[in-house]
Protein backbone atom coordinates (compact mmCIF):
# COMPACT_ATOMS: atom_id res chain seq x y z
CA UNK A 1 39.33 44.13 20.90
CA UNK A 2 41.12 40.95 21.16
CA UNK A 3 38.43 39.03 20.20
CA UNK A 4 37.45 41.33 17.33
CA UNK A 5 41.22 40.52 16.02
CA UNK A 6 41.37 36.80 16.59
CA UNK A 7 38.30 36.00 14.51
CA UNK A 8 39.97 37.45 11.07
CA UNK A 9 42.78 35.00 11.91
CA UNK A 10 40.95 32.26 12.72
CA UNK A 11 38.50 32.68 9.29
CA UNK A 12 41.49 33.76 7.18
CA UNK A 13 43.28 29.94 8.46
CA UNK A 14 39.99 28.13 8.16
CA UNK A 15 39.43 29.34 4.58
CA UNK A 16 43.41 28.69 3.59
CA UNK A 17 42.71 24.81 4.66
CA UNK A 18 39.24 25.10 2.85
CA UNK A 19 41.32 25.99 -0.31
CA UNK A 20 44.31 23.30 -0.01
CA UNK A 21 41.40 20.98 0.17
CA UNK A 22 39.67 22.09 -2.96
CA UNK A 23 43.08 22.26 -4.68
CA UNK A 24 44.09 18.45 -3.58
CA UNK A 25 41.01 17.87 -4.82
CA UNK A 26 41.38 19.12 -8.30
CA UNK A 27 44.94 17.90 -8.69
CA UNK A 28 43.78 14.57 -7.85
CA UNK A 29 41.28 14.68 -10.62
CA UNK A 30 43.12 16.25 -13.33
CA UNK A 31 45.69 13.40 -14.77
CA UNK A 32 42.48 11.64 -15.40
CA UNK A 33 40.56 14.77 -16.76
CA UNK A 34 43.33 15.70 -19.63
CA UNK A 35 43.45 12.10 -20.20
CA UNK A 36 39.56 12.05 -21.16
CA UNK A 37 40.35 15.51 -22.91
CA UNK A 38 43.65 13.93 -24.87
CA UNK A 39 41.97 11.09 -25.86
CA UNK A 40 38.88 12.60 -27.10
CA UNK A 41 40.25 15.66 -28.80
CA UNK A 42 42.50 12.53 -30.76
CA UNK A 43 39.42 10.89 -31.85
CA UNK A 44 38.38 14.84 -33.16
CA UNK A 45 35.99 15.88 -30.46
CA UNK A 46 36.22 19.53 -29.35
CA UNK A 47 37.04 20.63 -26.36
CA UNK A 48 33.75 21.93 -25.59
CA UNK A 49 31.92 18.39 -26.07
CA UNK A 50 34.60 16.98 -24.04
CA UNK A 51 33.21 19.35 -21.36
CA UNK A 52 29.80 18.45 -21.61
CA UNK A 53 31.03 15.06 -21.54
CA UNK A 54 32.18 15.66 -18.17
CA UNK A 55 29.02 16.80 -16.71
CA UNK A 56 27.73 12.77 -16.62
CA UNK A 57 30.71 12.14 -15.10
CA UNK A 58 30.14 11.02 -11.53
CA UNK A 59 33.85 9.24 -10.68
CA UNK A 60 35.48 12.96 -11.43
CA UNK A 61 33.18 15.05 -9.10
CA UNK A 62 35.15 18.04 -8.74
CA UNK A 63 35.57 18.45 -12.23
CA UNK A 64 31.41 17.54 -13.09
CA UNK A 65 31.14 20.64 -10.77
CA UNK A 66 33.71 22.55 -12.72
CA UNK A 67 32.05 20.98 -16.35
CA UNK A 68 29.01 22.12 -15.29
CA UNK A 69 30.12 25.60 -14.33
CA UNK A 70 31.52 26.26 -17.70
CA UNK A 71 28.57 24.67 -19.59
CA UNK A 72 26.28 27.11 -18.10
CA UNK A 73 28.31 29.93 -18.78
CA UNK A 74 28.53 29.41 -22.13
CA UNK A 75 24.99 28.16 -22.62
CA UNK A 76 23.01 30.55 -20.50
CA UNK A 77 25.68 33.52 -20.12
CA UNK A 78 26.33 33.03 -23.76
CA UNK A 79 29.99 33.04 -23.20
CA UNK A 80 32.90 31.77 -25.88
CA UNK A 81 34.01 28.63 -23.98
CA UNK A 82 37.80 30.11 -23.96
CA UNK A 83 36.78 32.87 -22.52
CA UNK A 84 35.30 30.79 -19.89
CA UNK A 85 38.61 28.60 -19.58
CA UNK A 86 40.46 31.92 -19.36
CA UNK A 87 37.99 33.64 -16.29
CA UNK A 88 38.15 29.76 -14.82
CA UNK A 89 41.85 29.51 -14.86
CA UNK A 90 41.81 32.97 -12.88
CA UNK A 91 39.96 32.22 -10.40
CA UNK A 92 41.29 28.40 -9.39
CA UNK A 93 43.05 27.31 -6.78
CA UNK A 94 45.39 24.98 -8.64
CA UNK A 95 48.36 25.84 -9.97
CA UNK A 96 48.47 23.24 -12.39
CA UNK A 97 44.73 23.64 -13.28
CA UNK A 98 45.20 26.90 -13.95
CA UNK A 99 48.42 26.27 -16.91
CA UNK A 100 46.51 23.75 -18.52
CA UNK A 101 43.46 25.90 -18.93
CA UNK A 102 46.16 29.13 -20.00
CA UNK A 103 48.27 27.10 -22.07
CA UNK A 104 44.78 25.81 -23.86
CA UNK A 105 43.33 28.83 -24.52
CA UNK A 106 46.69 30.00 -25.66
CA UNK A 107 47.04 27.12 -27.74
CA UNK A 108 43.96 27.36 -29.59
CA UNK A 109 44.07 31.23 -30.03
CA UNK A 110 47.78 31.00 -31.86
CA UNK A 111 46.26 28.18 -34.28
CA UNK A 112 48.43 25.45 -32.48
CA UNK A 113 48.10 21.62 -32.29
CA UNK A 114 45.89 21.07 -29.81
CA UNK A 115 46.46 16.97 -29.60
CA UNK A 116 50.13 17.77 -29.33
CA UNK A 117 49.57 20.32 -26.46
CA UNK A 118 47.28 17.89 -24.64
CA UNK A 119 49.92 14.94 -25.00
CA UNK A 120 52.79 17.29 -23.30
CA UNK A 121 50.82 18.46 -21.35
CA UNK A 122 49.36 15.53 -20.14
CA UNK A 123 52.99 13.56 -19.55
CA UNK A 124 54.30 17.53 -17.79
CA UNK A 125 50.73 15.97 -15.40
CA UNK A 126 52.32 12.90 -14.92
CA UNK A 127 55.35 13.98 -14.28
CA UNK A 128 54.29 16.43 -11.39
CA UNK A 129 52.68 13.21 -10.12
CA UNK A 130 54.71 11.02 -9.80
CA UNK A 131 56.87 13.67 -8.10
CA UNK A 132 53.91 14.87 -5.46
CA UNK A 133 53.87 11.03 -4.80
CA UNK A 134 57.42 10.86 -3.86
CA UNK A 135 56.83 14.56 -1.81
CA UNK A 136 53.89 12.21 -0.04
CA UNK A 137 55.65 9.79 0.92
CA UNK A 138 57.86 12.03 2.63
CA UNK A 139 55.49 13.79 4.73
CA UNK A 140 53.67 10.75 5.14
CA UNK A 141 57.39 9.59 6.74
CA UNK A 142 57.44 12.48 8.87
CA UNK A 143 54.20 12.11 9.85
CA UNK A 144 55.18 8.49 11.10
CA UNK A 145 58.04 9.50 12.86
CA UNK A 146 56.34 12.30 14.85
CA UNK A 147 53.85 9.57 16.14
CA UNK A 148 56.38 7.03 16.96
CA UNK A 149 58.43 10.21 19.32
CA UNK A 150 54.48 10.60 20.86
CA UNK A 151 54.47 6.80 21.65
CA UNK A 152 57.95 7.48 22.95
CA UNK A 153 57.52 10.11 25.27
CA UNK A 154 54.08 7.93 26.42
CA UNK A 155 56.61 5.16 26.97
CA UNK A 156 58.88 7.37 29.04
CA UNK A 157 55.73 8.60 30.84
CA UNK A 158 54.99 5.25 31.92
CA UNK A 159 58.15 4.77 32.89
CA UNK A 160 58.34 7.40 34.77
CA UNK A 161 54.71 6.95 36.92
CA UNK A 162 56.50 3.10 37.56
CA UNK A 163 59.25 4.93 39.34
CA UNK A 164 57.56 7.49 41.04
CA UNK A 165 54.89 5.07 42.63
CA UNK A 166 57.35 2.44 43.92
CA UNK A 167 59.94 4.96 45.61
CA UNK A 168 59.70 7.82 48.05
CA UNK A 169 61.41 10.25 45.42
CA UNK A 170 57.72 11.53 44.20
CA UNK A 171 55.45 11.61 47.91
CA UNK A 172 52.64 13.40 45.99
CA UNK A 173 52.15 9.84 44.10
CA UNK A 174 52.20 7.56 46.90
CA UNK A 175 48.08 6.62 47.79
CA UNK A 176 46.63 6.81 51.21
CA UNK A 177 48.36 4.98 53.66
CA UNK A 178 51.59 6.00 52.47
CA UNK A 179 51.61 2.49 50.31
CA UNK A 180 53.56 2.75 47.01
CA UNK A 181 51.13 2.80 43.95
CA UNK A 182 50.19 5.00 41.34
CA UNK A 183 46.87 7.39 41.60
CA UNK A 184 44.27 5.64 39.62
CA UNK A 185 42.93 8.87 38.48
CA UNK A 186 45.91 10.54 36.88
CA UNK A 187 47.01 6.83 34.93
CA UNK A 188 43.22 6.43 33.73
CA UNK A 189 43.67 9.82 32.59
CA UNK A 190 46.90 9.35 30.48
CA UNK A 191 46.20 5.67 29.11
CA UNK A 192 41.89 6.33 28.44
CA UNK A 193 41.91 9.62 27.80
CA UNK A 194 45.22 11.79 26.83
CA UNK A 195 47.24 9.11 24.74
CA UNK A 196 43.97 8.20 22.58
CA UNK A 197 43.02 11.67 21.86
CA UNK A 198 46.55 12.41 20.22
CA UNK A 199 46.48 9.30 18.15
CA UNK A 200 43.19 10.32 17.07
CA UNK A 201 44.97 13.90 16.30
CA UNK A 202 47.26 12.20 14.18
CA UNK A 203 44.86 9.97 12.35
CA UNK A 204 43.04 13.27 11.58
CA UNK A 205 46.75 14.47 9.71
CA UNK A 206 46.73 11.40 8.40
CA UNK A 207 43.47 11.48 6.81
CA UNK A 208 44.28 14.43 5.18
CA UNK A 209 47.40 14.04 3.65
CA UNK A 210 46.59 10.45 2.05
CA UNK A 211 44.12 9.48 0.45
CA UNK A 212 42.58 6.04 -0.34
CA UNK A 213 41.63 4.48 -3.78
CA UNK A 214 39.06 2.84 -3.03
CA UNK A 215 35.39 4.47 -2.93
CA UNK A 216 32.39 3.42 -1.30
CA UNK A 217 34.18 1.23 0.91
CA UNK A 218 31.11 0.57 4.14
CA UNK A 219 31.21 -3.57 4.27
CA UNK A 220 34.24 -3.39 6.94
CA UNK A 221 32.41 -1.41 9.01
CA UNK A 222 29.08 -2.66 8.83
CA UNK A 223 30.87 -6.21 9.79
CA UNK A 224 32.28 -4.13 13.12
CA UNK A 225 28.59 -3.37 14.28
CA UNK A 226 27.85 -6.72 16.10
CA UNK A 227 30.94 -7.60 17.00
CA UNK A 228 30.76 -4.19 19.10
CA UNK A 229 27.21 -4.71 19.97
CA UNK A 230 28.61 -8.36 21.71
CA UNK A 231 31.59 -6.93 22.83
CA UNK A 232 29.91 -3.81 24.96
CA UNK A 233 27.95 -6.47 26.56
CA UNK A 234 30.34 -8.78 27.86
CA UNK A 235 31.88 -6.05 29.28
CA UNK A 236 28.81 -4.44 30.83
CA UNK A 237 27.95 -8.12 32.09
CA UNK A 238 31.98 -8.01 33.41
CA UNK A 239 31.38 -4.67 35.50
CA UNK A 240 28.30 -5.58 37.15
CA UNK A 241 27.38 -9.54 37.16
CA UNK A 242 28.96 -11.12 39.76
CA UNK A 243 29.84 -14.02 38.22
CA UNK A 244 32.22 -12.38 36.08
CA UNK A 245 33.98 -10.56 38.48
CA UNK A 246 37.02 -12.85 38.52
CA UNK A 247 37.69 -11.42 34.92
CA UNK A 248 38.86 -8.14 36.03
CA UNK A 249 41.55 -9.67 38.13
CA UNK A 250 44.99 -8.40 37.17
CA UNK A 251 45.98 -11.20 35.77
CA UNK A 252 43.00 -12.35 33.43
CA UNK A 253 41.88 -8.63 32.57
CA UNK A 254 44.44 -7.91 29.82
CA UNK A 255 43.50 -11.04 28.31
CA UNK A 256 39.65 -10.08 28.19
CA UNK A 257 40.78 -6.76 26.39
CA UNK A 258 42.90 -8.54 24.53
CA UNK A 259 39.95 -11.24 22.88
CA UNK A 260 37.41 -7.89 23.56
CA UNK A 261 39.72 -6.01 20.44
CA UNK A 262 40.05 -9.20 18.09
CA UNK A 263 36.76 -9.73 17.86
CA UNK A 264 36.16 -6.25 17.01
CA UNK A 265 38.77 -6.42 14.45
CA UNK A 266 38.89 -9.68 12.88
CA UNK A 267 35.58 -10.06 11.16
CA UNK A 268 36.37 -6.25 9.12
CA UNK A 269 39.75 -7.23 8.51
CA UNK A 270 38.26 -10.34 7.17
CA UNK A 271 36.01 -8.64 4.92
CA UNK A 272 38.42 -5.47 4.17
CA UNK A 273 41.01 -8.37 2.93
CA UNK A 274 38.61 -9.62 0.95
CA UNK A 275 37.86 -6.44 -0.80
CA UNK A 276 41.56 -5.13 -1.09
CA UNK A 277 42.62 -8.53 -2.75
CA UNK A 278 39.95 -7.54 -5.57
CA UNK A 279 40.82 -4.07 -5.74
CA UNK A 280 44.73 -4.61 -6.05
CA UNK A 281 44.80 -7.13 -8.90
CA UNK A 282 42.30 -4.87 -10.79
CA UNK A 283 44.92 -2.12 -10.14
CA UNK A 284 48.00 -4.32 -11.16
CA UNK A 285 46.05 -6.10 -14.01
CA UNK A 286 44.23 -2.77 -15.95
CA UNK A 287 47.51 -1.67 -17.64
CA UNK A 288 48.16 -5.19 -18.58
CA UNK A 289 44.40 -5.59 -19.93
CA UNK A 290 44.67 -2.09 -21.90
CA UNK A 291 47.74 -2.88 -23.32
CA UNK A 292 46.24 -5.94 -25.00
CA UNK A 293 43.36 -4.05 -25.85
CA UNK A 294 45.44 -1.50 -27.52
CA UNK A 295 47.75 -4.16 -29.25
CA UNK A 296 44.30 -6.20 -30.70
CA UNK A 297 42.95 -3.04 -31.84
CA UNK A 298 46.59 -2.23 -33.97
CA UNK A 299 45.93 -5.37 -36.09
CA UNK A 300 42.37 -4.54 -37.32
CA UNK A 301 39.95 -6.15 -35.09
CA UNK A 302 36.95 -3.71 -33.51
CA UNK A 303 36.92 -2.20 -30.37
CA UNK A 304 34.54 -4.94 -28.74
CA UNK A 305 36.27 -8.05 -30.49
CA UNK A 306 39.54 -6.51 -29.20
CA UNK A 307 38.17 -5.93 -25.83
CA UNK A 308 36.76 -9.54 -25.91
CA UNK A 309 40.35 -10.93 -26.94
CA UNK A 310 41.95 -9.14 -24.02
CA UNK A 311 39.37 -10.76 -21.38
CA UNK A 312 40.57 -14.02 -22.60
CA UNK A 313 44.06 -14.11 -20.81
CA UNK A 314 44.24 -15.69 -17.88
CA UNK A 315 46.71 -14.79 -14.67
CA UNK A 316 44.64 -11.92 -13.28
CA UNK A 317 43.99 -13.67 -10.15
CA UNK A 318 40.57 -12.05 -8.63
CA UNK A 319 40.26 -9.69 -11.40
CA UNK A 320 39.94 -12.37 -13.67
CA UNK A 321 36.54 -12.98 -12.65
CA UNK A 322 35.39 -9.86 -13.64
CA UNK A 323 37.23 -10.15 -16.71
CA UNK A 324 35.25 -13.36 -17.65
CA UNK A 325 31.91 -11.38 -16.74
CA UNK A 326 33.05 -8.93 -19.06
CA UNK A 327 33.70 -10.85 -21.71
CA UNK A 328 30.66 -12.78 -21.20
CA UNK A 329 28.16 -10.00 -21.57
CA UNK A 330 29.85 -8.45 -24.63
CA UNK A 331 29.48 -11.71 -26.00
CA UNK A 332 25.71 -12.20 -25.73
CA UNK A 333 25.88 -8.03 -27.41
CA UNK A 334 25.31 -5.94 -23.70
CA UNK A 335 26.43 -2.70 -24.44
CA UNK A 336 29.63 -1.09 -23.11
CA UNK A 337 27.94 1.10 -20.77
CA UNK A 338 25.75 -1.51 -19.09
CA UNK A 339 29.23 -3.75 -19.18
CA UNK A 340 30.98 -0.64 -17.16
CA UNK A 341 27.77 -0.50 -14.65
CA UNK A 342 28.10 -3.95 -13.87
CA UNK A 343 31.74 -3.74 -13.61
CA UNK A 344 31.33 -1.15 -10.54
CA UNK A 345 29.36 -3.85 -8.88
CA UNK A 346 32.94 -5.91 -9.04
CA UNK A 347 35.18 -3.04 -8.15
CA UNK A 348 35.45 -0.12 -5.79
CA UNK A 349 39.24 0.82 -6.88
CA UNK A 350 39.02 4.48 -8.08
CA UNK A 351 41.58 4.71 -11.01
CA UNK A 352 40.78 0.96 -12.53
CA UNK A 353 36.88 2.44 -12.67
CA UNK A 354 38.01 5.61 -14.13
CA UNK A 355 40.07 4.36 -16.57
CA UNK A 356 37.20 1.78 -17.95
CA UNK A 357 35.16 4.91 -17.96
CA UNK A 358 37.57 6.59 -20.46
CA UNK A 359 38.17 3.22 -22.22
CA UNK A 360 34.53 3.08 -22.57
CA UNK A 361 33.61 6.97 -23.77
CA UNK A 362 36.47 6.77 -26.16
CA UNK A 363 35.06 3.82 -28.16
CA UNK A 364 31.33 5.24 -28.22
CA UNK A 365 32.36 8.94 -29.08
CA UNK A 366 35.62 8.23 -31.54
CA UNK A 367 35.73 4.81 -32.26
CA UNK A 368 38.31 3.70 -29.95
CA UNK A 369 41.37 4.66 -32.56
CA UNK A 370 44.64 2.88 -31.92
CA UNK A 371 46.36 5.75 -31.39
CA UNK A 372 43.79 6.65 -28.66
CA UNK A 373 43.95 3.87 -27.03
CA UNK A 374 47.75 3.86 -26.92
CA UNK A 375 47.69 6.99 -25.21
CA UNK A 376 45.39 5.59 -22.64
CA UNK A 377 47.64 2.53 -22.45
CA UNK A 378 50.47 4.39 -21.80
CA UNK A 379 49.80 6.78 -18.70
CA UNK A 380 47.86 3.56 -17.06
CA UNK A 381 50.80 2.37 -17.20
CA UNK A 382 52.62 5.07 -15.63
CA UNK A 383 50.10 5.92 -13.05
CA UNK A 384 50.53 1.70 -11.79
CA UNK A 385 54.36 2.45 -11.89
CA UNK A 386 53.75 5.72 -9.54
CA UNK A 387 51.16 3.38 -7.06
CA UNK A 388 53.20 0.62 -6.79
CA UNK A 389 56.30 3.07 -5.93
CA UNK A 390 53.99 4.45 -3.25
CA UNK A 391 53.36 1.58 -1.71
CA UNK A 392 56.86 0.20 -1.24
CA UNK A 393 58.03 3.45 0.25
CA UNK A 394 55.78 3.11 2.91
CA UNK A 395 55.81 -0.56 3.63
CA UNK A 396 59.13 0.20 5.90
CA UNK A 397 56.71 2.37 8.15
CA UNK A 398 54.44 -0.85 8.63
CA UNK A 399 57.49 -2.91 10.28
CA UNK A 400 58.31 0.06 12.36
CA UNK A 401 54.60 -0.15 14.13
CA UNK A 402 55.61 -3.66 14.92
CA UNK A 403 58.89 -2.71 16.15
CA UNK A 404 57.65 0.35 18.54
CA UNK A 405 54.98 -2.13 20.30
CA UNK A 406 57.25 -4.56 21.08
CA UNK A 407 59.83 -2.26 22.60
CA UNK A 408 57.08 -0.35 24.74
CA UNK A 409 55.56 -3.87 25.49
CA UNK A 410 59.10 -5.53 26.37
CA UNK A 411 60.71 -1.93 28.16
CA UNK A 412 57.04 -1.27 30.28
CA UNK A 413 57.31 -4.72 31.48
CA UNK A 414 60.72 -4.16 32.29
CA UNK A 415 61.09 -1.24 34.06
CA UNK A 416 57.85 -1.98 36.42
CA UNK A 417 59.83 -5.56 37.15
CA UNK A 418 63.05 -4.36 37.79
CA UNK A 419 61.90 -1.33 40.24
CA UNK A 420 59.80 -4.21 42.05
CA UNK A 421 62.69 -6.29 42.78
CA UNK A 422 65.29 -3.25 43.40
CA UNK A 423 62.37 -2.24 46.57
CA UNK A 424 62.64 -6.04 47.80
CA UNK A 425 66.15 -5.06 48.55
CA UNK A 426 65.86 -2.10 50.52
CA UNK A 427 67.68 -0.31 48.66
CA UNK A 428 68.09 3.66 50.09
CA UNK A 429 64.82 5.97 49.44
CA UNK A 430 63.18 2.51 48.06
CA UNK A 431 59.69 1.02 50.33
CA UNK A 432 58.90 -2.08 49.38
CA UNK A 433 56.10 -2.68 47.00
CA UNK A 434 53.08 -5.46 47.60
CA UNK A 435 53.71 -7.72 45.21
CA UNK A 436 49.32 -7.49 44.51
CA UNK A 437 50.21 -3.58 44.16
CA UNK A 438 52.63 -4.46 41.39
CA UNK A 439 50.64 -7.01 39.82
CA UNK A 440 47.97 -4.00 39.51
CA UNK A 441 49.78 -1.83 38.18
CA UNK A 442 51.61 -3.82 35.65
CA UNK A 443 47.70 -4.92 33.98
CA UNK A 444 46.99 -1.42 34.09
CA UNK A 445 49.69 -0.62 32.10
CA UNK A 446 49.43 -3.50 29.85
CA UNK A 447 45.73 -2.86 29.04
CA UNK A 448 46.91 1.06 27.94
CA UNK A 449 49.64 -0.96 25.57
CA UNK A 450 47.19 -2.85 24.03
CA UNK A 451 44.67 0.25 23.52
CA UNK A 452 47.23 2.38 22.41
CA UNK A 453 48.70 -0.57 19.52
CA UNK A 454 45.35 -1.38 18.49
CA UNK A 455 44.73 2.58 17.58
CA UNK A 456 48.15 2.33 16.04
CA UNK A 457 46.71 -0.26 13.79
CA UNK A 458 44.17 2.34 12.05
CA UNK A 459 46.81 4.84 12.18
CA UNK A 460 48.93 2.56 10.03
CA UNK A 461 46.52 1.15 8.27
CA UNK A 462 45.19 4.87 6.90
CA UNK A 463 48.83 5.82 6.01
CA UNK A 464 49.85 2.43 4.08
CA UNK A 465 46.77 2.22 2.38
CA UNK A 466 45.01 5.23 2.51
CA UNK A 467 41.54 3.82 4.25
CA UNK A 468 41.07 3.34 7.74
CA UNK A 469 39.50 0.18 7.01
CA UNK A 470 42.56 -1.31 6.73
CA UNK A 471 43.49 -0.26 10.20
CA UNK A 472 41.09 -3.42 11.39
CA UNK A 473 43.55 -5.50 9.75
CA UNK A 474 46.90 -3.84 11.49
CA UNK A 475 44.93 -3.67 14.65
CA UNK A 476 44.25 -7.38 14.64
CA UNK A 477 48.22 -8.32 14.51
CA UNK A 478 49.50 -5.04 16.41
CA UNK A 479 47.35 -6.33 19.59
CA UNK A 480 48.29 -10.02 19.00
CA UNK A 481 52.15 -8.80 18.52
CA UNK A 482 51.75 -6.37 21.83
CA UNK A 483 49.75 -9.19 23.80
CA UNK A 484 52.37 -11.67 23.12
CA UNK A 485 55.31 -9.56 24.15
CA UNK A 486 53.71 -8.40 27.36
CA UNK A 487 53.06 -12.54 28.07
CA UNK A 488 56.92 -13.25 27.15
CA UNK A 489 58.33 -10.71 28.87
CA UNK A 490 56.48 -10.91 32.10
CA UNK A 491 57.05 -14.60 32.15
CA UNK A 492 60.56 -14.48 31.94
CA UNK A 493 61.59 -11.91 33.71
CA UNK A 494 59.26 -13.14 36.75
CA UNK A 495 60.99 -16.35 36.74
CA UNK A 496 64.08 -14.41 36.67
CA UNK A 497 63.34 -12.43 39.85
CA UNK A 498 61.82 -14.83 41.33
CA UNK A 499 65.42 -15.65 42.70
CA UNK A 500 65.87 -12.31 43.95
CA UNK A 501 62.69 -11.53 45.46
């Protein structure tokens, strides 16, 4: 009976997350839909072509799904397309999907102007945008600080197996032989198993809540492939060569981890740098690029001569090589559409793609009007204003990751230092600890800090940036920033106790 109740529940929840989905989806999409429907409808296209439009649309694929859906209603069910909008806008998920379809099909039926409906309704888009942005970044925030009280509470477990081990308070953890030391099984357990598995949790939030700009993005992670190959290797070759048994001393061991990780990481982050330097300056330049478009268009010249006189500016910096191959081609007479095919070779940003798609449709279908193209301008402009808002928001969350390894680096290091000199003292319920025994467990620990900073790294790297390709590139200085403290910090305060002990 139980089980007969649970599994309502447990569809019911499963199909409420399918549906967020499918509405973030949609939502996502729409700013640029109504653009392509503004801009069009401007130039004097019906809404209807503008829909069939949309079925060739591949960089929109929830609404080419949702084009095509209302094409073949009207086409094979034989359907009036508002009638369509109005059974469409019933049955979506989005709220704000659903009052632009409404306020359409109301707008049409009461003999309204439909370019002046699109236009409001289209800036009422970007407003919600801008806002949902903002909403984001605060759950993104929260999300942040939830993770940082996880790494906390693994900090004060640490912390707490240092104390048990090295003092008769906790018998239960002494080993056999009554000697002070942690059980192997129960720390491999937290550090290997239990602490990655919740950072992977999180990184599944994460993954949901932002989402990246770039598409197609496989280079970084094709570059991991032999690194990981080489890396398994060495440490197969570590566990059972003898040779290479003197790198799993205590000592030497978080080192190997440490250079193990990097050379994972650094040849992605390499190439994910690479990519995101393109990527940005497209993003940063496109409004910039429009705008002279738009302004070269006002004076008379033609859509390609204006897009030509635009390419010429220099200052761009990466995306001004695709600028020159763009002005190149139009030059020798390639047409737009083979210009915008070749430009997706250059870049994998999602909006600047998206908006070169509309820049492009809008010249072939209306001409590429002034007024068009101002509109276009305009909220390419605004959506760069809302992204670059975004992004400093959450660069504060990007210093706290270094902040948070350091302190469990430096406080880990601490504690297991200061108990080990407190038992040299014979201090009451205190045995004293083998100084080999402490050494142990002091790697152990260190090689869980440097695990547990370099999964930070692709935590932070999916909530700054939205891909967790640019985790290879937060994992690379996380490790190097734990590493460094755990070197510092056991240096000086062994010299320090070195007096004591």
């Amino acid at each position: 009976m139980q089980m007969q109740l649970r599994k309502p529940k447990i569809f019911g929840w499963m199909l409420n997350l399918y549906a967020g989905e499918d509405a973030s989806r949609i939502n996502r999409e729409l700013p640029f839909a109504v653009l392509l429907f503004t801009l069009l409808a401007a130039s004097g296209v019906s809404i209807y072509e503008s829909w069939k439009k949309l079925c060739r649309i591949h960089l929109l694929p929830t609404f080419q799904k949702e084009a095509k859906e209302i094409v073949r209603q009207v086409e094979v069910l034989g359907y009036d397309p508002l009638t369509v909008m109005h059974k469409r806008a019933e049955k979506t998920r989005s709220k704000n999907y659903r009052e632009f379809l409404l306020g359409y099909v109301s707008s049409v039926r009461s003999g309204g102007n439909v370019v002046n409906y699109l236009k409001s309704k289209l800036r009422s888009i970007f407003e919600n945008q801008s806002a949902a942005a903002i909403r984001s970044v605060e759950r993104l925030g929260t999300l942040v600080e939830a993770y940082a009280v996880m790494l906390i509470v693994t900090l004060c477990s640490y912390i707490l197996f240092i104390i048990f081990a090295t003092t008769s308070v906790f018998e239960p953890m002494k080993m056999a032989g009554g000697t002070p030391g942690i059980s192997p099984t129960i720390v491999c357990i937290l550090i290997f198993f239990v602490t990655p598995v919740i950072s992977i949790i999180f990184m599944a939030v994460a993954h949901v809540e932002r989402k990246s700009n770039l598409v197609g993005v496989k280079q970084p992670y094709y570059a991991a492939i032999l690194p990981l190959i080489a890396v398994s290797a060495f440490i197969a070759a570590i566990a059972f060569v003898p040779q290479f048994q003197y790198l799993k001393t205590s000592r030497i061991f978080p080192l190997v981890v440490t250079v193990a990780l990097l050379t994972v990481s650094v040849p992605p982050a390499v190439v994910y740098m690479r990519i995101a330097k393109v990527n940005t300056d497209a993003e940063n330049a496109t409004p910039s690029f429009l705008r002279d478009v738009t302004e070269a268009r006002k004076i008379g010249l033609s859509p390609e001569k204006s897009i030509i006189h635009a390419a010429k500016r220099t200052g761009y910096g990466k995306f001004s090589e695709t600028l020159r191959l763009i002005r190149s081609q139009m030059e020798w007479g390639v047409s737009l559409r083979k210009v915008f095919t070749n430009i997706k070779r250059k870049i994998q940003t999602w909006p600047v793609l998206v908006n070169f798609l509309i820049l492009v449709e809008t010249i072939k279908i209306g001409g590429g009007s002034a007024a068009a193209l101002e509109i276009l301008t305009e909220y390419s402009e605004k959506q760069r204003d809302v992204e670059a808002n975004k992004r400093s928001l959450l660069k504060p969350y990007v210093i706290l990751a270094f902040i948070w390894s350091v302190l469990i680096a430096l406080t880990t290091t601490m504690v297991a230092m200061t108990v080990y000199a407190l038992t040299q003292i014979s201090l009451p319920g205190a045995t004293p600890m083998p100084l080999q025994v402490m050494e142990e467990e002091v790697s152990l620990f260190s090689i869980g800090i440097i695990l547990q900073c370099w999964l930070s790294g692709f935590f932070v790297g999916k909530v700054n940036e939205g891909t967790f390709a640019a985790g290879f590139k937060y994992s690379v200085l996380l490790v190097l920033t734990a590493y460094i403290s755990l070197v510092l910090s056991q240096t000086f305060l062994g010299g320090m106790y070195s007096l004591v002990t």
